[in-house]
PDB file of N, CA and C in Angstrom:
ATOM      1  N   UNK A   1     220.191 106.449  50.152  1.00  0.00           N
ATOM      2  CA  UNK A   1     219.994 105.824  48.866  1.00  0.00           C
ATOM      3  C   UNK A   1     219.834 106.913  47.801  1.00  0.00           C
ATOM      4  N   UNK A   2     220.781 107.037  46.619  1.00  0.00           N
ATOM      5  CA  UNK A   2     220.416 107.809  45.620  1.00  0.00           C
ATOM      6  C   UNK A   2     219.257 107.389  44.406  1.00  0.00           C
ATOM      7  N   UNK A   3     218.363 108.227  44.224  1.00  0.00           N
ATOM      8  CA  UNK A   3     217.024 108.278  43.210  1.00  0.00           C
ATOM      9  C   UNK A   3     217.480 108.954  42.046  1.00  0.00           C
ATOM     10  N   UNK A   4     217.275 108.342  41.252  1.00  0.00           N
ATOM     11  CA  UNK A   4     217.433 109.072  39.785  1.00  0.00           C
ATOM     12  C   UNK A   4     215.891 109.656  39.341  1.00  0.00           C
ATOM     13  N   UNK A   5     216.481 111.171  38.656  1.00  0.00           N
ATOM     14  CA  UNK A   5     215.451 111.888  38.974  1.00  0.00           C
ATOM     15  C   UNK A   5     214.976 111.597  36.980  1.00  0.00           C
ATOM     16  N   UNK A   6     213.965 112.314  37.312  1.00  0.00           N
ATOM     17  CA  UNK A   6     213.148 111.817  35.680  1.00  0.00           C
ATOM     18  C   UNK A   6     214.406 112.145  34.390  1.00  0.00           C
ATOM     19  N   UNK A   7     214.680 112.228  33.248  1.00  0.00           N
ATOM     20  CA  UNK A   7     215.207 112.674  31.968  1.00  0.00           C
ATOM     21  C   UNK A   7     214.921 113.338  31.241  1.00  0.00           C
ATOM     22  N   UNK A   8     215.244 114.123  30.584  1.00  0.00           N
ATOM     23  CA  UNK A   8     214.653 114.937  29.821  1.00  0.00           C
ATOM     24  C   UNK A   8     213.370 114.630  28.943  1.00  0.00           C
ATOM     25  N   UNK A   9     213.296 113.502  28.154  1.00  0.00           N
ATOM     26  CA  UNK A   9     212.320 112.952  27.403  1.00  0.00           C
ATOM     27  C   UNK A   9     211.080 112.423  28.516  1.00  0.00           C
ATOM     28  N   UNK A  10     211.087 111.963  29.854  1.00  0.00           N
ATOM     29  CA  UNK A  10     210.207 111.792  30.908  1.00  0.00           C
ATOM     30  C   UNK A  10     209.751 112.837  30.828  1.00  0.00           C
ATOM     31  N   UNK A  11     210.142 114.043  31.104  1.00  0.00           N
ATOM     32  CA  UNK A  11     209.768 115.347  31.212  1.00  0.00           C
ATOM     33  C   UNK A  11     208.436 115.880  30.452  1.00  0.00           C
ATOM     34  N   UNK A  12     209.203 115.414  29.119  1.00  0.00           N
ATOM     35  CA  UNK A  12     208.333 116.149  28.035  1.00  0.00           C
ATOM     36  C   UNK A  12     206.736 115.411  27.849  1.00  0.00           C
ATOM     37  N   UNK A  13     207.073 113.667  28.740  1.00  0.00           N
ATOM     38  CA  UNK A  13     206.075 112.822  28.154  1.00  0.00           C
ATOM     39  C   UNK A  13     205.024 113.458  29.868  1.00  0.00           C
ATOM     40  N   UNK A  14     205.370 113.996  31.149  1.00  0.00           N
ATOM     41  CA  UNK A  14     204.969 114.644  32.083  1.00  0.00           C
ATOM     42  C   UNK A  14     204.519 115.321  31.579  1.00  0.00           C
ATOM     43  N   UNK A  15     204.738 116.434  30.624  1.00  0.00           N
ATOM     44  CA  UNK A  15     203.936 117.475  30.245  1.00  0.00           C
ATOM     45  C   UNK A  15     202.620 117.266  29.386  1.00  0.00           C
ATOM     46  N   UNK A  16     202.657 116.375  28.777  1.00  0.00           N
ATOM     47  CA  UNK A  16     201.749 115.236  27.879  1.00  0.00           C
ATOM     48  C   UNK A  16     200.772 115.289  28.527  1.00  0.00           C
ATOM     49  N   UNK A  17     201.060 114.278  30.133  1.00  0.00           N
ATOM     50  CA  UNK A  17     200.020 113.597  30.618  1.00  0.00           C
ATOM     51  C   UNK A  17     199.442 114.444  31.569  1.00  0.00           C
ATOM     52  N   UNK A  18     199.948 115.945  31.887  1.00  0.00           N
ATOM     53  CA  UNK A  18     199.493 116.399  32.715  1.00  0.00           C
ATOM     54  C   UNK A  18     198.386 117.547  31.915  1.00  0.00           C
ATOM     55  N   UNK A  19     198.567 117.350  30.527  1.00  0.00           N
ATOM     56  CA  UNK A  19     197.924 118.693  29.472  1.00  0.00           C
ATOM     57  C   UNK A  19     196.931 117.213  29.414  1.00  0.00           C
ATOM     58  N   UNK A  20     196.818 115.670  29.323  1.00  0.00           N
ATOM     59  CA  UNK A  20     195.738 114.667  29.066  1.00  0.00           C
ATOM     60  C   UNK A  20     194.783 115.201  30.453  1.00  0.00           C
ATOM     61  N   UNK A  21     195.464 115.049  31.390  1.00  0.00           N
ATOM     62  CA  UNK A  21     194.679 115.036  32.680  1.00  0.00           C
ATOM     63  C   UNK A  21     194.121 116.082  33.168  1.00  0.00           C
ATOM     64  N   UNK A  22     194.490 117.613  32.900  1.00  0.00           N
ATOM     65  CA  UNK A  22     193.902 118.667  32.892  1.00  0.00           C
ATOM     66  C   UNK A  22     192.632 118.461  31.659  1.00  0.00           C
ATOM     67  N   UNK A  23     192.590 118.288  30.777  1.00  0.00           N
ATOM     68  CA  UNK A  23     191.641 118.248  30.107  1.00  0.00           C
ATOM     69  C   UNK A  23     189.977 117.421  30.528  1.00  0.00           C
ATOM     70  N   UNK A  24     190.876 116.063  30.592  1.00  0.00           N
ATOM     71  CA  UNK A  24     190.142 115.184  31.547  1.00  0.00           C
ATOM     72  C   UNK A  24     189.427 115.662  32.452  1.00  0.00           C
ATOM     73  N   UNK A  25     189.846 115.821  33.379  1.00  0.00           N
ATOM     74  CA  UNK A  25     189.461 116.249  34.768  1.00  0.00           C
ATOM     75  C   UNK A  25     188.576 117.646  34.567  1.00  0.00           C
ATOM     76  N   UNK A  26     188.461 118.543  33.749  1.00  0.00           N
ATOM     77  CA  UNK A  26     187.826 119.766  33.337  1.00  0.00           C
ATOM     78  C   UNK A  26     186.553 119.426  33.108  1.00  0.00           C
ATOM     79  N   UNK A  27     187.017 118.488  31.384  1.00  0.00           N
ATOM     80  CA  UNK A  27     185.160 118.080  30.928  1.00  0.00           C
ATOM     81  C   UNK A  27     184.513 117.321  32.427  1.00  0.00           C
ATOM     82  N   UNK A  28     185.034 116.284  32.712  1.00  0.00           N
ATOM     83  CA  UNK A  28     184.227 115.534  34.080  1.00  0.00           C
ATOM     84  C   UNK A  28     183.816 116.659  34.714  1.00  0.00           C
ATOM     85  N   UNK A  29     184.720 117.373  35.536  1.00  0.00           N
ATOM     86  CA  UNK A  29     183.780 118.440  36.487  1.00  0.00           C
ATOM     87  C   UNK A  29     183.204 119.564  36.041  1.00  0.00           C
ATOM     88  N   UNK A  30     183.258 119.380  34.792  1.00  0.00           N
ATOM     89  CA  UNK A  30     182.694 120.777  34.059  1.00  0.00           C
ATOM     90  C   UNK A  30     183.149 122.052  34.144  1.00  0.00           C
ATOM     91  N   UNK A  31     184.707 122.290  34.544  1.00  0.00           N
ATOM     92  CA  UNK A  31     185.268 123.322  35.255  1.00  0.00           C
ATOM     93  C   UNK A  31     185.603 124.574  33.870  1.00  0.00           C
ATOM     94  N   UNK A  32     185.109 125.264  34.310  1.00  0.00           N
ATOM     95  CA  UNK A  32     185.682 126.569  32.862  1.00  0.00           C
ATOM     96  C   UNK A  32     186.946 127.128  33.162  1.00  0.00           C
ATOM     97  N   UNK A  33     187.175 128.159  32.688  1.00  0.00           N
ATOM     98  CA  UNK A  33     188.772 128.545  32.606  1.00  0.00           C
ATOM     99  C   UNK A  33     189.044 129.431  34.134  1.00  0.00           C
ATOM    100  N   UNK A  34     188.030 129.756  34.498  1.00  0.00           N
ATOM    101  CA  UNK A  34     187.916 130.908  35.641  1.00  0.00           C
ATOM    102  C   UNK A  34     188.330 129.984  36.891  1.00  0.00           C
ATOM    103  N   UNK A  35     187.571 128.813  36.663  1.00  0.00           N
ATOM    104  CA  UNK A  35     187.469 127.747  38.058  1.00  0.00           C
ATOM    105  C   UNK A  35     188.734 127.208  37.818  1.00  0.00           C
ATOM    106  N   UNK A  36     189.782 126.818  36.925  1.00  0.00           N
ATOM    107  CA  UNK A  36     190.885 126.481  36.780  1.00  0.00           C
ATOM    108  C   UNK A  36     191.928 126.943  37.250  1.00  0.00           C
ATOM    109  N   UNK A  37     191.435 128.440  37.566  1.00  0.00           N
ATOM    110  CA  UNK A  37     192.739 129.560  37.679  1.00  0.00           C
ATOM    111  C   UNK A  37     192.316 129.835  39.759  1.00  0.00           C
ATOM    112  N   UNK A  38     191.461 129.447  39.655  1.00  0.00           N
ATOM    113  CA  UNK A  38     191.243 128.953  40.982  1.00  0.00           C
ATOM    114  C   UNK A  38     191.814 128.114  41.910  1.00  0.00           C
ATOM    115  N   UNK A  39     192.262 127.063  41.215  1.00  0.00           N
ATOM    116  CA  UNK A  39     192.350 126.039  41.417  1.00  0.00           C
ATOM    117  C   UNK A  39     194.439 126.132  41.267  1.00  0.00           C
ATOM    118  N   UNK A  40     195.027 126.799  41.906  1.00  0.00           N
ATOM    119  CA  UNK A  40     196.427 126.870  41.830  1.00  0.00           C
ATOM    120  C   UNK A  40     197.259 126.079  42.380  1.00  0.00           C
ATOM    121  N   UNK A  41     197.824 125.358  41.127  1.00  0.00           N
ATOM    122  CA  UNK A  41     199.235 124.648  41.803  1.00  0.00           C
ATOM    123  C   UNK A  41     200.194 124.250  40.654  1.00  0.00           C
ATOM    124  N   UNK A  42     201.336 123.400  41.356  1.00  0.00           N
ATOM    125  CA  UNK A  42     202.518 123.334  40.278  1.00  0.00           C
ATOM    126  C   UNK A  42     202.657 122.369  40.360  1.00  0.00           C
ATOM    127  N   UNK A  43     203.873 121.183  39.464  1.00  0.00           N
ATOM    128  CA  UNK A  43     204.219 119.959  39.603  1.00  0.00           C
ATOM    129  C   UNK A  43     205.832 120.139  39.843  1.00  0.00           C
ATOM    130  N   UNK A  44     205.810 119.303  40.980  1.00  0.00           N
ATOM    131  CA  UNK A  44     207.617 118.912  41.807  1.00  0.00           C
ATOM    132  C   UNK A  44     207.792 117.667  41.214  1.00  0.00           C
ATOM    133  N   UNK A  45     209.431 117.630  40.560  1.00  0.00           N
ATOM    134  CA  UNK A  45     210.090 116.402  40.383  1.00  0.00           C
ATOM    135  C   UNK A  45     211.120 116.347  41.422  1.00  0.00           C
ATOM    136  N   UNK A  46     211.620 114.713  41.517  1.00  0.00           N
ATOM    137  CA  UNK A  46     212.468 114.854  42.249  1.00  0.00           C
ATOM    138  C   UNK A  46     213.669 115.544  42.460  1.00  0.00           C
ATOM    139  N   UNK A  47     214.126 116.305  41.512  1.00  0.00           N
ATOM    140  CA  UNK A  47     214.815 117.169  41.576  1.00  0.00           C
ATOM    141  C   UNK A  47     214.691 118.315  42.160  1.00  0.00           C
ATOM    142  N   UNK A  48     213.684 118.574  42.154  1.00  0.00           N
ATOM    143  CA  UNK A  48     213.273 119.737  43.326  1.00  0.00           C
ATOM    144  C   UNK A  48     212.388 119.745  44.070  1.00  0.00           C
ATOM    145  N   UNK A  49     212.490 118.509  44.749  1.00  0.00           N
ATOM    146  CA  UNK A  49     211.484 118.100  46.191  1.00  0.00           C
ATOM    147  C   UNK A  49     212.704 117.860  47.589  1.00  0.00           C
ATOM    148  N   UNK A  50     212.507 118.522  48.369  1.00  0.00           N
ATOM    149  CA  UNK A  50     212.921 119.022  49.824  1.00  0.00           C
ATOM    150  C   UNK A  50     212.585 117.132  50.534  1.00  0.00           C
ATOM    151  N   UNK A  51     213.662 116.897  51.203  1.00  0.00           N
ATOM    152  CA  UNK A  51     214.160 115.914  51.623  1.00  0.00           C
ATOM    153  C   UNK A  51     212.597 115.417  52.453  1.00  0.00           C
ATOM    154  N   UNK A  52     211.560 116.405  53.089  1.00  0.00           N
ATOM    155  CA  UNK A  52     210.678 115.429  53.813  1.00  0.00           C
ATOM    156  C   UNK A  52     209.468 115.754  52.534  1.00  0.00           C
ATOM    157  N   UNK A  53     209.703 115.684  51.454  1.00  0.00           N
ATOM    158  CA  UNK A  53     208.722 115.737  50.639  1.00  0.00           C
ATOM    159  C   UNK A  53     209.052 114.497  49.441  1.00  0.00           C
ATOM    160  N   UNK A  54     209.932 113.644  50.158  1.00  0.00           N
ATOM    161  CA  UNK A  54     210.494 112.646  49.226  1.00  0.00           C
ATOM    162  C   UNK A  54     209.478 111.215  50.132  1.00  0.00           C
ATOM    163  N   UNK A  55     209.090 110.521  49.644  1.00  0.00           N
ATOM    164  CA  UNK A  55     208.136 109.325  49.958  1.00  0.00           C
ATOM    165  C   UNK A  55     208.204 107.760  49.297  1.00  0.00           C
ATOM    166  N   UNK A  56     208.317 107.274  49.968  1.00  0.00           N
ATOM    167  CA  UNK A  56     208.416 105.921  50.050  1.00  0.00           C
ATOM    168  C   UNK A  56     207.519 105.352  49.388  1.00  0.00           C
ATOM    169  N   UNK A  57     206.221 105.417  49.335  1.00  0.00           N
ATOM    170  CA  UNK A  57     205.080 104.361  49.315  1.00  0.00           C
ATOM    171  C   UNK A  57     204.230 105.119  48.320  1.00  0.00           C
ATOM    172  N   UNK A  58     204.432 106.266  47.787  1.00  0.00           N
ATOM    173  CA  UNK A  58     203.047 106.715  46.791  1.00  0.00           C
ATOM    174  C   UNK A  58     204.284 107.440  45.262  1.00  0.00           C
ATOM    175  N   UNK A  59     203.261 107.206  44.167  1.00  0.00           N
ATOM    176  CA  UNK A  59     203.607 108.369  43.068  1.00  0.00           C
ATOM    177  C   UNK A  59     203.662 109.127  43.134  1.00  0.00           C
ATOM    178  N   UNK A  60     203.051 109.956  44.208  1.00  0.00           N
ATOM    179  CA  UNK A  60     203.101 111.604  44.721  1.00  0.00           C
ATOM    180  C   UNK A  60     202.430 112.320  45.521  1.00  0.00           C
ATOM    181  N   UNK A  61     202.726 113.059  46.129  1.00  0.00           N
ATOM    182  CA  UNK A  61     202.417 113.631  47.309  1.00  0.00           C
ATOM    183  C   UNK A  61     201.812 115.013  46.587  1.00  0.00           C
ATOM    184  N   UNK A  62     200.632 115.483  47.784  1.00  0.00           N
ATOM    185  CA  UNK A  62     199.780 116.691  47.198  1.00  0.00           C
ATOM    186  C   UNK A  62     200.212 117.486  48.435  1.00  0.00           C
ATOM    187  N   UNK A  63     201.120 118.470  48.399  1.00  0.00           N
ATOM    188  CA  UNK A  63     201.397 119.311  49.439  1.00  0.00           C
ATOM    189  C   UNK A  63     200.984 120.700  49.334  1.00  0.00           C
ATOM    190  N   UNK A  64     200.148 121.707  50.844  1.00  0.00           N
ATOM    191  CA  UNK A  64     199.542 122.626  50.653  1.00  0.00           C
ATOM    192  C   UNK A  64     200.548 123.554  51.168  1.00  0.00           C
ATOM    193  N   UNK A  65     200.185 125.195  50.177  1.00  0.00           N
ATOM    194  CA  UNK A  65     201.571 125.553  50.712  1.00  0.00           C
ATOM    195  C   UNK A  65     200.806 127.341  49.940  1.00  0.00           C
ATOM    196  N   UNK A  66     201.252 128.380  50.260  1.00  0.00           N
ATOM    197  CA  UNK A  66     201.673 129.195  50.038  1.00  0.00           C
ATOM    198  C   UNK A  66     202.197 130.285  48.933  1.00  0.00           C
ATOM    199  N   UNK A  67     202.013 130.587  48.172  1.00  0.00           N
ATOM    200  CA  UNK A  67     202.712 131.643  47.222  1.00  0.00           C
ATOM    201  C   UNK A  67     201.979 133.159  46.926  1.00  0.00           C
ATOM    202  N   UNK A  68     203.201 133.972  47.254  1.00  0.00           N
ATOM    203  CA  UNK A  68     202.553 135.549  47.112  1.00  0.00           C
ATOM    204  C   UNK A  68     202.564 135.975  45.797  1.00  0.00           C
ATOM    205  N   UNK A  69     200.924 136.721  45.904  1.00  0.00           N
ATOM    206  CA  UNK A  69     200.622 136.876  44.511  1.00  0.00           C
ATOM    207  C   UNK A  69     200.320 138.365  44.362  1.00  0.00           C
ATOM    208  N   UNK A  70     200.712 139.070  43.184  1.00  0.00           N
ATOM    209  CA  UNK A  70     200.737 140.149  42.605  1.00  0.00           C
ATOM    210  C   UNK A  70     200.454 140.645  41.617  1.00  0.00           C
ATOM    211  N   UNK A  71     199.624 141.476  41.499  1.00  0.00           N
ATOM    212  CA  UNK A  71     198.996 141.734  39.957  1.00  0.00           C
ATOM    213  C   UNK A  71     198.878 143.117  40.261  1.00  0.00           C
ATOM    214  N   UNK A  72     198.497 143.316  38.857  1.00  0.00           N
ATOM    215  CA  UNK A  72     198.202 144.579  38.182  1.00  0.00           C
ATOM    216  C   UNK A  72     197.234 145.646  39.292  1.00  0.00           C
ATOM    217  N   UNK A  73     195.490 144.383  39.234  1.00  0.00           N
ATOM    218  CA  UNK A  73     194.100 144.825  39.709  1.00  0.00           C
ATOM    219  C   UNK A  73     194.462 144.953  41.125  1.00  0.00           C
ATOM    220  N   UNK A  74     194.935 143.544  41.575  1.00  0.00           N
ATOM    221  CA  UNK A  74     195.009 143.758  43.351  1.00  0.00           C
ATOM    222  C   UNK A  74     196.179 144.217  44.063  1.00  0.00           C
ATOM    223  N   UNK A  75     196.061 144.018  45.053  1.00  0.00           N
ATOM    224  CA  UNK A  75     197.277 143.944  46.054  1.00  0.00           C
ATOM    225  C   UNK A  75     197.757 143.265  46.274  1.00  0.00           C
ATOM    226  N   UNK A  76     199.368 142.839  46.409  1.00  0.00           N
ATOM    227  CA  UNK A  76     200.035 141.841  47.321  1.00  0.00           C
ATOM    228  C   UNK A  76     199.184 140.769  48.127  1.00  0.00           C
ATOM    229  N   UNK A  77     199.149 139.567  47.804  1.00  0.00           N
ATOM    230  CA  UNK A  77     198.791 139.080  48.473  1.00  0.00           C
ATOM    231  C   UNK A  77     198.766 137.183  48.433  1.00  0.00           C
ATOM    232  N   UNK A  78     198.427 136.814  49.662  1.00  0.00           N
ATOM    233  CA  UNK A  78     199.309 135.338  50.127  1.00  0.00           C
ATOM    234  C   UNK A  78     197.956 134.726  49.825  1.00  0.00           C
ATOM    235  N   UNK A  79     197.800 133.418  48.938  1.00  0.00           N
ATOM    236  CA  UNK A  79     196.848 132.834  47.967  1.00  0.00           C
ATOM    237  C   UNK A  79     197.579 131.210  48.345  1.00  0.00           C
ATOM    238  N   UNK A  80     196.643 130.437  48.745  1.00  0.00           N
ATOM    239  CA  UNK A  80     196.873 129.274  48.884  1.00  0.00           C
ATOM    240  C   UNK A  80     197.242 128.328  47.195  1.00  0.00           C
ATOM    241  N   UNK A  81     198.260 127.468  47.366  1.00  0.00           N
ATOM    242  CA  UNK A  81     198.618 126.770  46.170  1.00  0.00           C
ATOM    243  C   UNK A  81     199.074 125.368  46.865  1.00  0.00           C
ATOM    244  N   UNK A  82     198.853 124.539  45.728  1.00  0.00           N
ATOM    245  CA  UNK A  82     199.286 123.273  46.297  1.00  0.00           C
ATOM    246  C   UNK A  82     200.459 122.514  45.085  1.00  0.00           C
ATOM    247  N   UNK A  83     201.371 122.066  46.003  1.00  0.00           N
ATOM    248  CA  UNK A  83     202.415 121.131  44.699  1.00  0.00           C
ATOM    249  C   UNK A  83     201.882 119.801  44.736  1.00  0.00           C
ATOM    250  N   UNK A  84     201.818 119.264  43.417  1.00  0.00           N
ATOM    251  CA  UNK A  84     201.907 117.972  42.842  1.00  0.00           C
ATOM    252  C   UNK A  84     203.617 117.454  43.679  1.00  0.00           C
ATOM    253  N   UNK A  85     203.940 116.525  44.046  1.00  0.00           N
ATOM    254  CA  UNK A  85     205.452 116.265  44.650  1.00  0.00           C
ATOM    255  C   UNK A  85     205.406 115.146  43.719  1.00  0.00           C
ATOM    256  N   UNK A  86     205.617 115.214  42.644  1.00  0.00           N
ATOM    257  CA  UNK A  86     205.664 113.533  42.039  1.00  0.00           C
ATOM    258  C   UNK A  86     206.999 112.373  42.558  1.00  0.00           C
ATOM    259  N   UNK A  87     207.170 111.466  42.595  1.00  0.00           N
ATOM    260  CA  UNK A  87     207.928 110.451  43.579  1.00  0.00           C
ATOM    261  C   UNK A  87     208.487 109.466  41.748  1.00  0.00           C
ATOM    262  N   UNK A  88     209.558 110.169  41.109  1.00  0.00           N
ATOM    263  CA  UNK A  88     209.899 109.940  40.440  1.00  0.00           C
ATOM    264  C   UNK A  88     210.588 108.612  40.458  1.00  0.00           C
ATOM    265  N   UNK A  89     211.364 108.195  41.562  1.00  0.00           N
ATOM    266  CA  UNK A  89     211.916 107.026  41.693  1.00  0.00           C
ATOM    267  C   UNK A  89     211.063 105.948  42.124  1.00  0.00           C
ATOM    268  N   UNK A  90     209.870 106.179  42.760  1.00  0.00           N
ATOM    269  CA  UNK A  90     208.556 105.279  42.977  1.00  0.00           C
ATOM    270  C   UNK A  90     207.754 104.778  41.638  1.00  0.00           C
ATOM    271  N   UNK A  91     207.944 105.777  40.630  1.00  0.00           N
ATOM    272  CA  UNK A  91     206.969 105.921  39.436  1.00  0.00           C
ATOM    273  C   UNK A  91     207.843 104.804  38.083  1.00  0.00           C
ATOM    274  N   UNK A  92     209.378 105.220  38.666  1.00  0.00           N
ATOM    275  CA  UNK A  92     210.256 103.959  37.688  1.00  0.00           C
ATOM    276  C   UNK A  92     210.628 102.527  37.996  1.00  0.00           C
ATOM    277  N   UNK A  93     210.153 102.529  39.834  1.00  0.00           N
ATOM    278  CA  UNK A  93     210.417 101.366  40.150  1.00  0.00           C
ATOM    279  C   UNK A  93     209.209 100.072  39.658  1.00  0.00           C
ATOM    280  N   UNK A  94     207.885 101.657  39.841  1.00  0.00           N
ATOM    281  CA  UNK A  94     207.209 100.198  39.425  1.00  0.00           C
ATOM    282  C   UNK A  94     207.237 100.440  37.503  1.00  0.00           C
ATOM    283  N   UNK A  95     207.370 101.074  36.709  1.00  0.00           N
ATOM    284  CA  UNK A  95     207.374 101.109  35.214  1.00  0.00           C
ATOM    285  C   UNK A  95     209.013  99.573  35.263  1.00  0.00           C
ATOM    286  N   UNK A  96     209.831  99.193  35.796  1.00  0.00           N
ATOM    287  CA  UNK A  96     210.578  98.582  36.092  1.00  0.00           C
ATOM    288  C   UNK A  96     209.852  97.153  36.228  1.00  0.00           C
ATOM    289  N   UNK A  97     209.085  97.276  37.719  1.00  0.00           N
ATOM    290  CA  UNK A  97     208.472  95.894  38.211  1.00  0.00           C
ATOM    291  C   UNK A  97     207.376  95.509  36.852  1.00  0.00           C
ATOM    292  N   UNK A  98     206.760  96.147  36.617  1.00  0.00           N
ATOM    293  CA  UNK A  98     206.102  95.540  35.705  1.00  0.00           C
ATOM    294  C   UNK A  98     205.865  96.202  34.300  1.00  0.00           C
ATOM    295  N   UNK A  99     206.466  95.548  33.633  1.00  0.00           N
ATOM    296  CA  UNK A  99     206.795  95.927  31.988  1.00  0.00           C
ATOM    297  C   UNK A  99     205.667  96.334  31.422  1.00  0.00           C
ATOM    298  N   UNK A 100     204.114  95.765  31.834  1.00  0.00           N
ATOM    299  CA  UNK A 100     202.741  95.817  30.942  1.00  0.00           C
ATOM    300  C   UNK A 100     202.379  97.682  31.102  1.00  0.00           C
ATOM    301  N   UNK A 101     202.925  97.832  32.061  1.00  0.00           N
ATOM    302  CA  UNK A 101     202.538  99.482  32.414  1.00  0.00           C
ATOM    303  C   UNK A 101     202.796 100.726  31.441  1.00  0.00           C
ATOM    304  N   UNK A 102     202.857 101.674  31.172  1.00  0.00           N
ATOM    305  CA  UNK A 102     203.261 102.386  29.982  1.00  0.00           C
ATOM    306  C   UNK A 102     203.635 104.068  31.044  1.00  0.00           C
ATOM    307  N   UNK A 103     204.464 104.599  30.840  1.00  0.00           N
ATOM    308  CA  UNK A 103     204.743 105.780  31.239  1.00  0.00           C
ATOM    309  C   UNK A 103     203.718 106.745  31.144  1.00  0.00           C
ATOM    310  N   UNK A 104     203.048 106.807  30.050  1.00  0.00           N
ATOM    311  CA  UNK A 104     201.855 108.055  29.997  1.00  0.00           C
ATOM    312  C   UNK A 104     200.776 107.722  31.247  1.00  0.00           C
ATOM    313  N   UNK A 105     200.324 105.782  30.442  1.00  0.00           N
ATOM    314  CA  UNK A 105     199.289 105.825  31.019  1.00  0.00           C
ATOM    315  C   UNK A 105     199.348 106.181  32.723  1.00  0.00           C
ATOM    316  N   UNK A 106     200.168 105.940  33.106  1.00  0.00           N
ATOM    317  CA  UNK A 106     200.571 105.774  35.192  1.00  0.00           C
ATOM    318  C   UNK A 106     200.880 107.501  35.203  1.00  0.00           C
ATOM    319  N   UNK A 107     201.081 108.263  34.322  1.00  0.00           N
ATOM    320  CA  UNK A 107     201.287 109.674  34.764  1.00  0.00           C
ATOM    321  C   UNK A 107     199.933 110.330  34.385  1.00  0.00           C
ATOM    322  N   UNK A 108     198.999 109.503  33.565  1.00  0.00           N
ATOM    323  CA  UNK A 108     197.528 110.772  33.204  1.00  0.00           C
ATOM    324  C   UNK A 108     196.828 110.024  34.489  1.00  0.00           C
ATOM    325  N   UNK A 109     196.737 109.091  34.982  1.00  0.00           N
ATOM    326  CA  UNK A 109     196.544 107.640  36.060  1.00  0.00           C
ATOM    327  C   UNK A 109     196.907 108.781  37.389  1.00  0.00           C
ATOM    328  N   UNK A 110     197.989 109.273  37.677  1.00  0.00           N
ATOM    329  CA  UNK A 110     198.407 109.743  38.484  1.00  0.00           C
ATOM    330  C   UNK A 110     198.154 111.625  38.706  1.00  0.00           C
ATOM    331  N   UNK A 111     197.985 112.036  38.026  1.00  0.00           N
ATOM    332  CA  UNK A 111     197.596 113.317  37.789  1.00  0.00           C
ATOM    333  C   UNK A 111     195.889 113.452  37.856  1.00  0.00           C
ATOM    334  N   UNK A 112     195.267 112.391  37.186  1.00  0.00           N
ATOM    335  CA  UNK A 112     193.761 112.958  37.239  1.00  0.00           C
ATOM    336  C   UNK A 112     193.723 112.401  38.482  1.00  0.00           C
ATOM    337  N   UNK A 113     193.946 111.494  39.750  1.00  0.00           N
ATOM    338  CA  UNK A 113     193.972 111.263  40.994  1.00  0.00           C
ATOM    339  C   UNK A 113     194.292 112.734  42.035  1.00  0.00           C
ATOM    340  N   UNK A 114     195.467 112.931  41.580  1.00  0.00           N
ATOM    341  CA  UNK A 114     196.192 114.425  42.432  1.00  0.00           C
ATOM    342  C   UNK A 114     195.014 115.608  41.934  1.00  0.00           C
ATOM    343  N   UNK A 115     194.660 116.194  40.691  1.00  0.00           N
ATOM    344  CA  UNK A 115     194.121 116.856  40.566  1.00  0.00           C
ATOM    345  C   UNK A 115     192.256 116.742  40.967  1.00  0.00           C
TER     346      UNK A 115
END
């Protein structure tokens, strides 16, 4: 079955709700900028989610994973990160099933959950 992956303007309204939900989620846990940078990960659209990271039944998958990190101060080194997998064709089927829903609200909805 082919999924149509988000649009450009989805994109931009993703970046929205994920700058609402970072904020969110900060004041609640009281997190400062240090504990943020702690806290490493990225967001996957369907466009670049790997065939067993594609899901049926949720808005998105929180997958733990890996990335080597390099700086200036330290050394080389392998630092746990996790992807957001958002389930773009899950997220339009239901903005589809039910009209009352709004795109932001189900992506700041969905992000302060993952985060």
């Amino acid at each position: 079955m082919a999924y149509l992956p988000f649009n450009d303007d989805d994109i931009l309204t993703l970046n929205e709700a994920l700058d609402i939900a970072e904020d969110a989620t900060g004041d609640f846990y009281k997190f400062s900028l240090g504990q943020w940078k702690r806290h490493r990960y990225d967001v996957k659209t369907l466009s670049s989610l790997k065939t067993n990271e594609i899901a049926q039944q949720a808005f998105a998958l929180l997958n733990k994973g890996t990335r080597v990190v390099s700086s200036f101060e330290s050394k080389t080194k392998s630092r746990d990160f996790y992807f957001i997998c958002l389930q773009d064709h899950q997220i339009q089927k239901a903005l589809t099933r039910d009209r009352a829903l709004g795109y932001l609200p189900l992506l700041v909805y969905e992000f302060r959950h993952e985060l």
